[in-house]
C-alpha atoms as a PDB file:
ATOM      1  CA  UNK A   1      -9.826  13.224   4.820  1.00  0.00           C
ATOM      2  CA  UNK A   2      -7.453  13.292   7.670  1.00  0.00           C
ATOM      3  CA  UNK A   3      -4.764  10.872   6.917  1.00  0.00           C
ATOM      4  CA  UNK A   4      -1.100  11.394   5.507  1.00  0.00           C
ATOM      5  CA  UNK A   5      -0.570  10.196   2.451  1.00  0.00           C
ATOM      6  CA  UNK A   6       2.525  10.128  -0.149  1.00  0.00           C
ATOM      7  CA  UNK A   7       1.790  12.851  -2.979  1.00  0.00           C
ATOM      8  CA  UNK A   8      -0.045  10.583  -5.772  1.00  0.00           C
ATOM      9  CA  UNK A   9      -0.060  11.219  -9.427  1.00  0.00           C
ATOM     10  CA  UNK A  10      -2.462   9.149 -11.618  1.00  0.00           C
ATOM     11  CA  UNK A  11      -0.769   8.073 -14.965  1.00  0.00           C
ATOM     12  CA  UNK A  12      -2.253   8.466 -18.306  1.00  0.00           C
ATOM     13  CA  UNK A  13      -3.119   5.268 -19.925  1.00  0.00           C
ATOM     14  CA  UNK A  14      -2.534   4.740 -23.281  1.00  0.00           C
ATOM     15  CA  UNK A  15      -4.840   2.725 -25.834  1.00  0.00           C
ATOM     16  CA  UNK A  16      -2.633   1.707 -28.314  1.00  0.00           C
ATOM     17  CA  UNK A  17       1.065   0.186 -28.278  1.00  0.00           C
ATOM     18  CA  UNK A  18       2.229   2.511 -30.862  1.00  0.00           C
ATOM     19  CA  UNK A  19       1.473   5.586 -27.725  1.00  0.00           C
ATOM     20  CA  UNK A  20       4.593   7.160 -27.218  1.00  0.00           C
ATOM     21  CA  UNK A  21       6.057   8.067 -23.919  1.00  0.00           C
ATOM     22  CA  UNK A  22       7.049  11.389 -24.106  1.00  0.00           C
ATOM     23  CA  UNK A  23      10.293  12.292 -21.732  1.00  0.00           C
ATOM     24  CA  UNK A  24       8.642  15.693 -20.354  1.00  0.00           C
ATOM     25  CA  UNK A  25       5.946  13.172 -19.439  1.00  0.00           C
ATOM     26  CA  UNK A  26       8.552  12.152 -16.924  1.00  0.00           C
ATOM     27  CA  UNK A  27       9.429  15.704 -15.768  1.00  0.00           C
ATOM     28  CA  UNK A  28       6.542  16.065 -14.976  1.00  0.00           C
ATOM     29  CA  UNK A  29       5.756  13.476 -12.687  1.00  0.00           C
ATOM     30  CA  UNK A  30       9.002  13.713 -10.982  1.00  0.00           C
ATOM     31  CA  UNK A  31       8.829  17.592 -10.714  1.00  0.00           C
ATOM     32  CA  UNK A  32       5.385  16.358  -7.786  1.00  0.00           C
ATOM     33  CA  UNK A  33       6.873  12.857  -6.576  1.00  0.00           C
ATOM     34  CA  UNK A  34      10.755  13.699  -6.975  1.00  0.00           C
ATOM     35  CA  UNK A  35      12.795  10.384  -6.925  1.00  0.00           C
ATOM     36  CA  UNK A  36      12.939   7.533  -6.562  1.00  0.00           C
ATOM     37  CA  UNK A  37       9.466   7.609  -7.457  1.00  0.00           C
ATOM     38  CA  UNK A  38       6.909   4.047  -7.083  1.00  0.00           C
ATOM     39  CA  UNK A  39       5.166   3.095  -9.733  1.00  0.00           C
ATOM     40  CA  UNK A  40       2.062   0.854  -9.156  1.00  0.00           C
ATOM     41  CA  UNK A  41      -0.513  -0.299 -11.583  1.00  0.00           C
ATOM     42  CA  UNK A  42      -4.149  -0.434 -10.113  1.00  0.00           C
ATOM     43  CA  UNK A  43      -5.287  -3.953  -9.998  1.00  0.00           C
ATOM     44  CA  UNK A  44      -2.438  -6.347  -8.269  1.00  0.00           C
ATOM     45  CA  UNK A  45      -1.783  -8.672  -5.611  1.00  0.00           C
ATOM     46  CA  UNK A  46       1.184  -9.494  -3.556  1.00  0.00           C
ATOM     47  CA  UNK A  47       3.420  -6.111  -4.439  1.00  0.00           C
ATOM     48  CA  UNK A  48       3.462  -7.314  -7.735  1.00  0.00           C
ATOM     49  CA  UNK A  49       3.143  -4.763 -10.469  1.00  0.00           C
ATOM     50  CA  UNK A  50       4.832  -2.527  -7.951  1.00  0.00           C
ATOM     51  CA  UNK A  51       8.023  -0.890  -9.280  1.00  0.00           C
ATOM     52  CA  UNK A  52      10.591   1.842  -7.990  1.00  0.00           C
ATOM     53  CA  UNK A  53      12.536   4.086 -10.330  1.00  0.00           C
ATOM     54  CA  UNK A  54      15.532   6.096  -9.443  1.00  0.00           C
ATOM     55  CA  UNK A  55      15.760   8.161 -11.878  1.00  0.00           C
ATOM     56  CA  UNK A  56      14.060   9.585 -15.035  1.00  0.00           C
ATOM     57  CA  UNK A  57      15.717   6.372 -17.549  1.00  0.00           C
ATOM     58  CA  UNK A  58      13.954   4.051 -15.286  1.00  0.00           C
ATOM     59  CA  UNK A  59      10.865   6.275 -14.968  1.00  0.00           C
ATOM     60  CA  UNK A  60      10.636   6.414 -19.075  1.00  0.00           C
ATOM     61  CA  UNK A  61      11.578   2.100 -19.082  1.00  0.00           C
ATOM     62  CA  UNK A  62       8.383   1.700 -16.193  1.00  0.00           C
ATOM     63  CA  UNK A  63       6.161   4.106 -17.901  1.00  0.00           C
ATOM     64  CA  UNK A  64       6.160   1.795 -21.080  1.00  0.00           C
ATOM     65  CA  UNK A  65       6.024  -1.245 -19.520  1.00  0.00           C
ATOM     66  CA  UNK A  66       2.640  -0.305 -17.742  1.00  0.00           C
ATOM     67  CA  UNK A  67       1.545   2.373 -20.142  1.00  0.00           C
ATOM     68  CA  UNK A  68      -1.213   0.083 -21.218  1.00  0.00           C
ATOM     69  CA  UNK A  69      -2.653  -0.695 -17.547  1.00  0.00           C
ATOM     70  CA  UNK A  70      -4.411   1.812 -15.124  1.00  0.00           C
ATOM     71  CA  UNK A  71      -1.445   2.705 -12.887  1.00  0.00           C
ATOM     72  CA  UNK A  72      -0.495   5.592 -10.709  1.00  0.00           C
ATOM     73  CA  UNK A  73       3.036   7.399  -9.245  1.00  0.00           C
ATOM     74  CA  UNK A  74       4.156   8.097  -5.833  1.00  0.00           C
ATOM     75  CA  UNK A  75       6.718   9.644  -4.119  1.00  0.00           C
ATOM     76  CA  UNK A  76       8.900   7.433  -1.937  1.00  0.00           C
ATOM     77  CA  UNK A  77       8.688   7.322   1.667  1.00  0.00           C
ATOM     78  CA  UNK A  78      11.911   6.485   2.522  1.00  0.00           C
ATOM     79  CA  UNK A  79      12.578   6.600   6.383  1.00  0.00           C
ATOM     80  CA  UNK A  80      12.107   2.879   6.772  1.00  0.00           C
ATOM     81  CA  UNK A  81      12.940   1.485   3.499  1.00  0.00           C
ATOM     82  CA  UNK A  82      11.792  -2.237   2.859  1.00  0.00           C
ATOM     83  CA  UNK A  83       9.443  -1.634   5.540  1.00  0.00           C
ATOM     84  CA  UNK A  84       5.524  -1.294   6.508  1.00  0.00           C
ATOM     85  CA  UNK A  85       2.503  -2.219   9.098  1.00  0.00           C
ATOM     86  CA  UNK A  86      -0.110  -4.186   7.899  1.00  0.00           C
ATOM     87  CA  UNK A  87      -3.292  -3.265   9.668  1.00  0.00           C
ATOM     88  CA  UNK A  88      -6.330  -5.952   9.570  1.00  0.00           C
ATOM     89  CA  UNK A  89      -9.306  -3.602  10.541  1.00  0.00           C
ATOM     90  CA  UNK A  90     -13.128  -5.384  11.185  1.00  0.00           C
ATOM     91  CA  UNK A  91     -15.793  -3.492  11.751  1.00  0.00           C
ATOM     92  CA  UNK A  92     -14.700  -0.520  12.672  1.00  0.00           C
ATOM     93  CA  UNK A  93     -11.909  -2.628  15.416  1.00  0.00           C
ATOM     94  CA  UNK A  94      -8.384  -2.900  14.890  1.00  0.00           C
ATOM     95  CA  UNK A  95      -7.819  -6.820  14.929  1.00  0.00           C
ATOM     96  CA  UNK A  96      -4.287  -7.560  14.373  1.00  0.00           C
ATOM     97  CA  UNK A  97      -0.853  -5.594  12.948  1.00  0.00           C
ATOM     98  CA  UNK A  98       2.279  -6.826  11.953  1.00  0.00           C
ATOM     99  CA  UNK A  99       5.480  -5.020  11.111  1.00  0.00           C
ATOM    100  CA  UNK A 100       6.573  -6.620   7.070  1.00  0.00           C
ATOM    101  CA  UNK A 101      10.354  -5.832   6.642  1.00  0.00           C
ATOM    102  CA  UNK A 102      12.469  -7.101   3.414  1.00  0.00           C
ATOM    103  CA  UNK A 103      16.003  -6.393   3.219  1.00  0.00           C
ATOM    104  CA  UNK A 104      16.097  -7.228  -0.426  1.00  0.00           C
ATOM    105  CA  UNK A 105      13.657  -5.095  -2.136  1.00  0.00           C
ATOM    106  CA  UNK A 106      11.780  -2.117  -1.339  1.00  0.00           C
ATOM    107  CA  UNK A 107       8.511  -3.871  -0.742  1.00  0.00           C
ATOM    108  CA  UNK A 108       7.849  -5.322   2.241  1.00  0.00           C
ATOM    109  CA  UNK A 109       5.314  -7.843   1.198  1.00  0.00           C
ATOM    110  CA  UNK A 110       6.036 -11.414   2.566  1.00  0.00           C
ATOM    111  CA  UNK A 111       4.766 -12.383  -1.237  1.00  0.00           C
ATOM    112  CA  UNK A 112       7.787 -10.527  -1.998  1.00  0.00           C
ATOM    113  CA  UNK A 113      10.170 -12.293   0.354  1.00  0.00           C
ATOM    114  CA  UNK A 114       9.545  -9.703   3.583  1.00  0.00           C
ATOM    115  CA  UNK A 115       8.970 -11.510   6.962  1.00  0.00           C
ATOM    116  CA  UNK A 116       6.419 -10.235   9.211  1.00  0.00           C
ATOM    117  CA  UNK A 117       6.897 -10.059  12.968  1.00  0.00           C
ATOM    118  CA  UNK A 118       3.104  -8.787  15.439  1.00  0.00           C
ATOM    119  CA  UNK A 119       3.840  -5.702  17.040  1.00  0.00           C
ATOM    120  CA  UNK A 120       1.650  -3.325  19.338  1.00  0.00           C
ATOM    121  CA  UNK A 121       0.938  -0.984  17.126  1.00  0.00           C
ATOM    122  CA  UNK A 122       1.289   2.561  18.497  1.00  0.00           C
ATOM    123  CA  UNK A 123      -2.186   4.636  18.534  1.00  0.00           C
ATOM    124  CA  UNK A 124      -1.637   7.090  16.228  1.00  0.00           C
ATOM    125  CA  UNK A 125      -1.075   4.306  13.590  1.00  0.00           C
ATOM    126  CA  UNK A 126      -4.133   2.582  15.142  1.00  0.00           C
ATOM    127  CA  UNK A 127      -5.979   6.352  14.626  1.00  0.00           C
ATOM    128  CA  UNK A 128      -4.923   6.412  10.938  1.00  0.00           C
ATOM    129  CA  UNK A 129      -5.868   2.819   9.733  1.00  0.00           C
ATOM    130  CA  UNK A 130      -9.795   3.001  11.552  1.00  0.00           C
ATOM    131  CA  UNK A 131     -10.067   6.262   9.924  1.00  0.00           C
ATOM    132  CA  UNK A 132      -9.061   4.920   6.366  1.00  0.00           C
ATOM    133  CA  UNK A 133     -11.709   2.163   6.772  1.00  0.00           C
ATOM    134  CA  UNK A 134     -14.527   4.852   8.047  1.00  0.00           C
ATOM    135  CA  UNK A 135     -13.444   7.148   4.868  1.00  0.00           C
ATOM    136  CA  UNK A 136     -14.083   4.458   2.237  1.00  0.00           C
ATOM    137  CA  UNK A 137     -16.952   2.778   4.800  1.00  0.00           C
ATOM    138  CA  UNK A 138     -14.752  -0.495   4.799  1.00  0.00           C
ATOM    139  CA  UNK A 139     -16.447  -3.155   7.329  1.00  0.00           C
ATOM    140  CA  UNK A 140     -13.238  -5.588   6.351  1.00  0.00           C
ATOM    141  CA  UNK A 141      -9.533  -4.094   5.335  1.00  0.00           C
ATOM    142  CA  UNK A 142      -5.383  -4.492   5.440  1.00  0.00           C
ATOM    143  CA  UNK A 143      -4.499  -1.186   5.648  1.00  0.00           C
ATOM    144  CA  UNK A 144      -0.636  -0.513   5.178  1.00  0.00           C
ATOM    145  CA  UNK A 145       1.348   2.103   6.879  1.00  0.00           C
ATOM    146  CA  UNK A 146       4.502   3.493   6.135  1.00  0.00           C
ATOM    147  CA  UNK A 147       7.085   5.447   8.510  1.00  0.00           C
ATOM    148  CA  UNK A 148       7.161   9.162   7.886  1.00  0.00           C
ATOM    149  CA  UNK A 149      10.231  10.854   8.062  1.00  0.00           C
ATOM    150  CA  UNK A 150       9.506  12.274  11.732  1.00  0.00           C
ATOM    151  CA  UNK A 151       8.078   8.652  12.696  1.00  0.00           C
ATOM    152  CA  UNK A 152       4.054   9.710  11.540  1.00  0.00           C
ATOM    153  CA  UNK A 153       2.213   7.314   9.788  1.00  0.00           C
ATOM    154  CA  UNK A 154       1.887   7.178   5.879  1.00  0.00           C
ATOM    155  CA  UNK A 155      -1.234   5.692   4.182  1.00  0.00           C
ATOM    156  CA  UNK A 156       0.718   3.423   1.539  1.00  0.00           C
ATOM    157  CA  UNK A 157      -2.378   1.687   0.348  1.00  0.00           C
ATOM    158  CA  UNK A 158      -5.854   0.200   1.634  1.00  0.00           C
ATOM    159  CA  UNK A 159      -7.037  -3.472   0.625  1.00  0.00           C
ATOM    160  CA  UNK A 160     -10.523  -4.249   0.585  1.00  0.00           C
ATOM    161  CA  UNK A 161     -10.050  -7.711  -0.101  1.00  0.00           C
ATOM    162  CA  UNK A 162      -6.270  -8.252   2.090  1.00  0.00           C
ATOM    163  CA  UNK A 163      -5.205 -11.693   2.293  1.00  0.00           C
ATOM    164  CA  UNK A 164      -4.412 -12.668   5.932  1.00  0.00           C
ATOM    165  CA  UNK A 165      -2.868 -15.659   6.106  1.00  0.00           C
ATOM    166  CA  UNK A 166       0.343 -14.305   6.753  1.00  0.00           C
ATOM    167  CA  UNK A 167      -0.971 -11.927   9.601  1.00  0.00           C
ATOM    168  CA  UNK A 168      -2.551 -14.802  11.098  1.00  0.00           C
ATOM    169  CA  UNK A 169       1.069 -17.048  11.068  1.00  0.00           C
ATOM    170  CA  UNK A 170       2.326 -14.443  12.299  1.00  0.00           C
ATOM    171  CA  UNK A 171      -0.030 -12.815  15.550  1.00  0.00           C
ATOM    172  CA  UNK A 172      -1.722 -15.874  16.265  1.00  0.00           C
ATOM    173  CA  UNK A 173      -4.952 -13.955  15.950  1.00  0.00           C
ATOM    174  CA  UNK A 174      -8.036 -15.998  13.630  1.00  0.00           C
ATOM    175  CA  UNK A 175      -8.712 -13.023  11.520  1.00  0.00           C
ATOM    176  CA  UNK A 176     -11.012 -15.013   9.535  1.00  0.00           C
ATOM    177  CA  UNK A 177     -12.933 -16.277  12.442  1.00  0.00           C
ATOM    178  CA  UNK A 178     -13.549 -12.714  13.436  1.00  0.00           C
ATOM    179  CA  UNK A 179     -14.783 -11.483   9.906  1.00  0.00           C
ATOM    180  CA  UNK A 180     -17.167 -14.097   9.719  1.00  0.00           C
ATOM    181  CA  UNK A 181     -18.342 -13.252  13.674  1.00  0.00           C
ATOM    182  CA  UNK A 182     -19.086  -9.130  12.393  1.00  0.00           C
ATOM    183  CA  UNK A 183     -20.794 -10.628   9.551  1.00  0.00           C
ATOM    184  CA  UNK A 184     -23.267 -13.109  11.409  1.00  0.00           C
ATOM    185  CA  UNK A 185     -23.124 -10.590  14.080  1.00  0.00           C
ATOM    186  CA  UNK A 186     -23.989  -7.857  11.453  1.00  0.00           C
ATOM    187  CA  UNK A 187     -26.333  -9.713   9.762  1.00  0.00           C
ATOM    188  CA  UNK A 188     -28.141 -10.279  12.899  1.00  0.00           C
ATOM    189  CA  UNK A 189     -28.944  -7.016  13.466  1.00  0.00           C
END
């Protein structure tokens, strides 16, 4: 649909304990994603249930622990690591952005001990997070961005119910006083 995106691999879920994680399982995955590949199950909050694994023993370790949930694989962007843009978008407007850095673990989240800092965010990052909210028709989203390896933004993930107090600490800007103006105002109509 337009926007740049790590390659994705949706994991097989399992239905019983007793499923067995086979290690070409692993090939596999890694021979699309290479390593250090992220491991993310579907339904979390806060980067948790977010992992990284380095190499295929830590691949096999994740893939059991979350073999059970709906989860999915990606390949690492690496060019800024610790680091991402959150993107609040409302109603088709960007409304605030932050850069989310943590120099002690590979997510960024501020959940996850990653501080935030507002930032003008450059247009062709602006460009990429209106268009993910147009794709999935998204009146209210936190879209976050990665760095590409030639500086291009990365689609990491799109919220459809993002938190924003931190955003707000850390821009200034009332995000919810503007989603509940496009909702009155949209209700209006």
């Amino acid at each position: 649909k337009g926007v740049n995106m790590p390659t994705t691999v949706f994991g097989a879920l399992c239905y019983s304990s007793k499923s067995e994680i086979k290690p070409e399982t692993a090939d596999k995955i890694a021979i699309q994603t290479g390593y250090p590949v992220v491991i993310k199950e579907s339904f979390g909050s806060l980067g948790k249930g977010v992992y990284i694994a380095r190499d295929k023993n830590e691949l096999l370790l994740v893939m059991e622990q979350v073999k059970l949930k709906p989860h999915l694989f990606q390949s690492y962007c690496g060019a800024k690591p610790g680091t991402d843009i959150r993107v609040i978008v409302i109603g088709g407007k960007v409304i605030a952005s932050m850069e989310r850095h943590n120099d002690g673990d590979f997510r960024s989240n501020i959940a996850q001990g990653g501080v935030g800092k507002a930032i003008e965010l450059p247009e062709n990052y602006k460009k990429t997070a209106l268009r993910c909210a147009e794709v999935l028709g998204l009146d209210y989203c936190g879209v976050d961005l990665l760095y590409g390896d030639n500086g291009e933004p990365v689609v990491c993930e799109v919220n459809s119910n993002a938190f924003f107090d931190g955003i707000e600490k850390v821009t200034g800007v009332n995000v919810a006083k503007a989603y509940v103006e496009h909702v009155i105002k949209t209700l209006s109509k």
